[in-house]
Protein backbone atom coordinates (compact mmCIF):
# COMPACT_ATOMS: atom_id res chain seq x y z
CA UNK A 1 88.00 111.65 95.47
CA UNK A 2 88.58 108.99 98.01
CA UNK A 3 86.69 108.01 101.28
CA UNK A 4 87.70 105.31 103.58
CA UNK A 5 86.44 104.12 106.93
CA UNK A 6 86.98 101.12 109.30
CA UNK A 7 84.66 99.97 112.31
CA UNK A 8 84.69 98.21 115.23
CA UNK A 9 81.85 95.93 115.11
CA UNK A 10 81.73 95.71 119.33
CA UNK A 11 81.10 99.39 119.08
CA UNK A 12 77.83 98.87 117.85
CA UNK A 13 75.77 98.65 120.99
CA UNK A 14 71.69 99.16 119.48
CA UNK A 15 72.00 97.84 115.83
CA UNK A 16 67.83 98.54 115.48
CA UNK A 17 68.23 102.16 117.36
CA UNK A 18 71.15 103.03 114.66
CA UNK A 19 69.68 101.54 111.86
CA UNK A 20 66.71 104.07 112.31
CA UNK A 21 68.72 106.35 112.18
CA UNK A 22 71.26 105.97 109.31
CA UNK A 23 69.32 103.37 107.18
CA UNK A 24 66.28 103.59 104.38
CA UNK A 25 63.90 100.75 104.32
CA UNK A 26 65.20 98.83 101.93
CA UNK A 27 68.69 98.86 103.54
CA UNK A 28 67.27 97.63 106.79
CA UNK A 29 65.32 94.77 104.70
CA UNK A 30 68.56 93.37 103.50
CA UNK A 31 70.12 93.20 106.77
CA UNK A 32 67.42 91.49 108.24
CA UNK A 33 67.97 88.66 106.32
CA UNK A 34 71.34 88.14 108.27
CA UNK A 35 69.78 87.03 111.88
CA UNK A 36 73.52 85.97 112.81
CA UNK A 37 75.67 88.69 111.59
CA UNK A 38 73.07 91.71 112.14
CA UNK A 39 75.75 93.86 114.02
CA UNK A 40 78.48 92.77 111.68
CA UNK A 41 75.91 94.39 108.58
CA UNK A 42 74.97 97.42 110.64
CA UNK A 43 78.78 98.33 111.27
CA UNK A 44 79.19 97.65 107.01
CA UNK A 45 76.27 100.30 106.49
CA UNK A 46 77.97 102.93 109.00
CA UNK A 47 81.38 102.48 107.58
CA UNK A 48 80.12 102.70 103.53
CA UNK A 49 77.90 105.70 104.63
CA UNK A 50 80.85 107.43 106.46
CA UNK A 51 83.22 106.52 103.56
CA UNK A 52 81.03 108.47 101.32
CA UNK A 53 80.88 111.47 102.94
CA UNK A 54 84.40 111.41 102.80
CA UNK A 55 84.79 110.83 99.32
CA UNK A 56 81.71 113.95 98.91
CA UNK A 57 84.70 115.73 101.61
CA UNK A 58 80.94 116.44 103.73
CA UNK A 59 79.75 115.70 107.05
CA UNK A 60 77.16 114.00 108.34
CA UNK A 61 75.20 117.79 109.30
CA UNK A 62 75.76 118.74 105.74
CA UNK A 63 73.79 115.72 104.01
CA UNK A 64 71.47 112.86 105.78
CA UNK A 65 72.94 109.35 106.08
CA UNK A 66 69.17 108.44 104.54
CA UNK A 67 70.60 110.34 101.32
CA UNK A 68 73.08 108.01 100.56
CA UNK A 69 71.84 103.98 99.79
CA UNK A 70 73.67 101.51 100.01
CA UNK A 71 72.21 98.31 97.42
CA UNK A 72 73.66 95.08 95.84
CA UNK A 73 73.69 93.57 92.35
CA UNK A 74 72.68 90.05 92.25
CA UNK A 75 76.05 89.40 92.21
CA UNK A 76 76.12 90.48 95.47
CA UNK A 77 78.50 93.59 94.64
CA UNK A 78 78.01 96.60 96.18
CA UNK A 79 76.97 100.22 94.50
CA UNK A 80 75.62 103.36 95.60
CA UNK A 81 73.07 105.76 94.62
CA UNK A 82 72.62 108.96 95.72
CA UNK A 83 69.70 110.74 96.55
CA UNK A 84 69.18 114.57 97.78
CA UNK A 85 71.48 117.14 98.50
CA UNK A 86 74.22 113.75 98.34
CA UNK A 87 73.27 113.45 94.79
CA UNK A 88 73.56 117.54 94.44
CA UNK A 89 76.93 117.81 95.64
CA UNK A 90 78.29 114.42 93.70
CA UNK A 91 76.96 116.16 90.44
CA UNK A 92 78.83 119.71 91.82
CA UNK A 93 81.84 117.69 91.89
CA UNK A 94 81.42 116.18 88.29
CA UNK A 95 80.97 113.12 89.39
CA UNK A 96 80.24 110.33 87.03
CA UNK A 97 80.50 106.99 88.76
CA UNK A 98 80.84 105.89 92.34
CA UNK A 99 83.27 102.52 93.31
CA UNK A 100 82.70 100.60 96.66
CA UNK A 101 85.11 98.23 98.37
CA UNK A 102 83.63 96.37 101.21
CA UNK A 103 85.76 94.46 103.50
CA UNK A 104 84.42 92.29 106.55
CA UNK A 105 85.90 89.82 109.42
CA UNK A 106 84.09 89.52 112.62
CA UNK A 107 85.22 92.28 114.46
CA UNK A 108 86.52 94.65 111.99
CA UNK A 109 84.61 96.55 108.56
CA UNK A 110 85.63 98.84 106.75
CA UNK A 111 84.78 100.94 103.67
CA UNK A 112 86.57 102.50 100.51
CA UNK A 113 84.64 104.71 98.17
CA UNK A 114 85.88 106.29 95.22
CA UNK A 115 84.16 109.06 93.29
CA UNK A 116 85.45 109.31 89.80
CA UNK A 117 85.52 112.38 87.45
């Protein structure tokens, strides 16, 4: 399965109110580390957390954003692990790897997540 989602980094109006929200601790420690592209993270987080539930064909009511992380190798590539009832329904649908695709410019993320059997 296959989730994809683009954002609109001016859309973000209360990075630290959203990040509350949608992000686990050690998601919001990486992003502080980027003082001058804070919003330009925050928007990355929404649209990898948004692609997910996609690719999991869920909603946000059905699992927590907190139950998806977002991380990085030391390469600086991105992967996902899933925690919760995120992990639950990845293993319902046989899922035995997750790919992420992050794409950034200044006003524009975006997101493609793919779930393979």
């Amino acid at each position: 399965m296959i989730g994809f989602d683009l954002q609109e980094v001016k859309r973000i109006k209360d990075e630290d109110k959203l990040l509350q929200k949608i992000a686990l601790e050690s998601e919001i420690a990486y992003i502080e580390r980027f003082v001058k592209n804070k919003k330009e993270k925050v928007a990355t987080l929404w649209a990898v957390k948004e692609a997910v539930f996609k690719a999991l064909d869920v909603s946000s009511g059905e699992i927590s954003f907190k139950e998806i992380e977002l991380c990085h190798k030391e390469s600086g590539a991105p992967i996902i692990i899933l925690h919760g009832k995120a992990k639950k329904r990845f293993e319902m649908l046989k899922g035995k790897e997750i790919n992420v695709s992050i794409s950034h410019q200044k006003s524009i993320v975006g997101a493609v997540v793919e779930i393979c059997t």
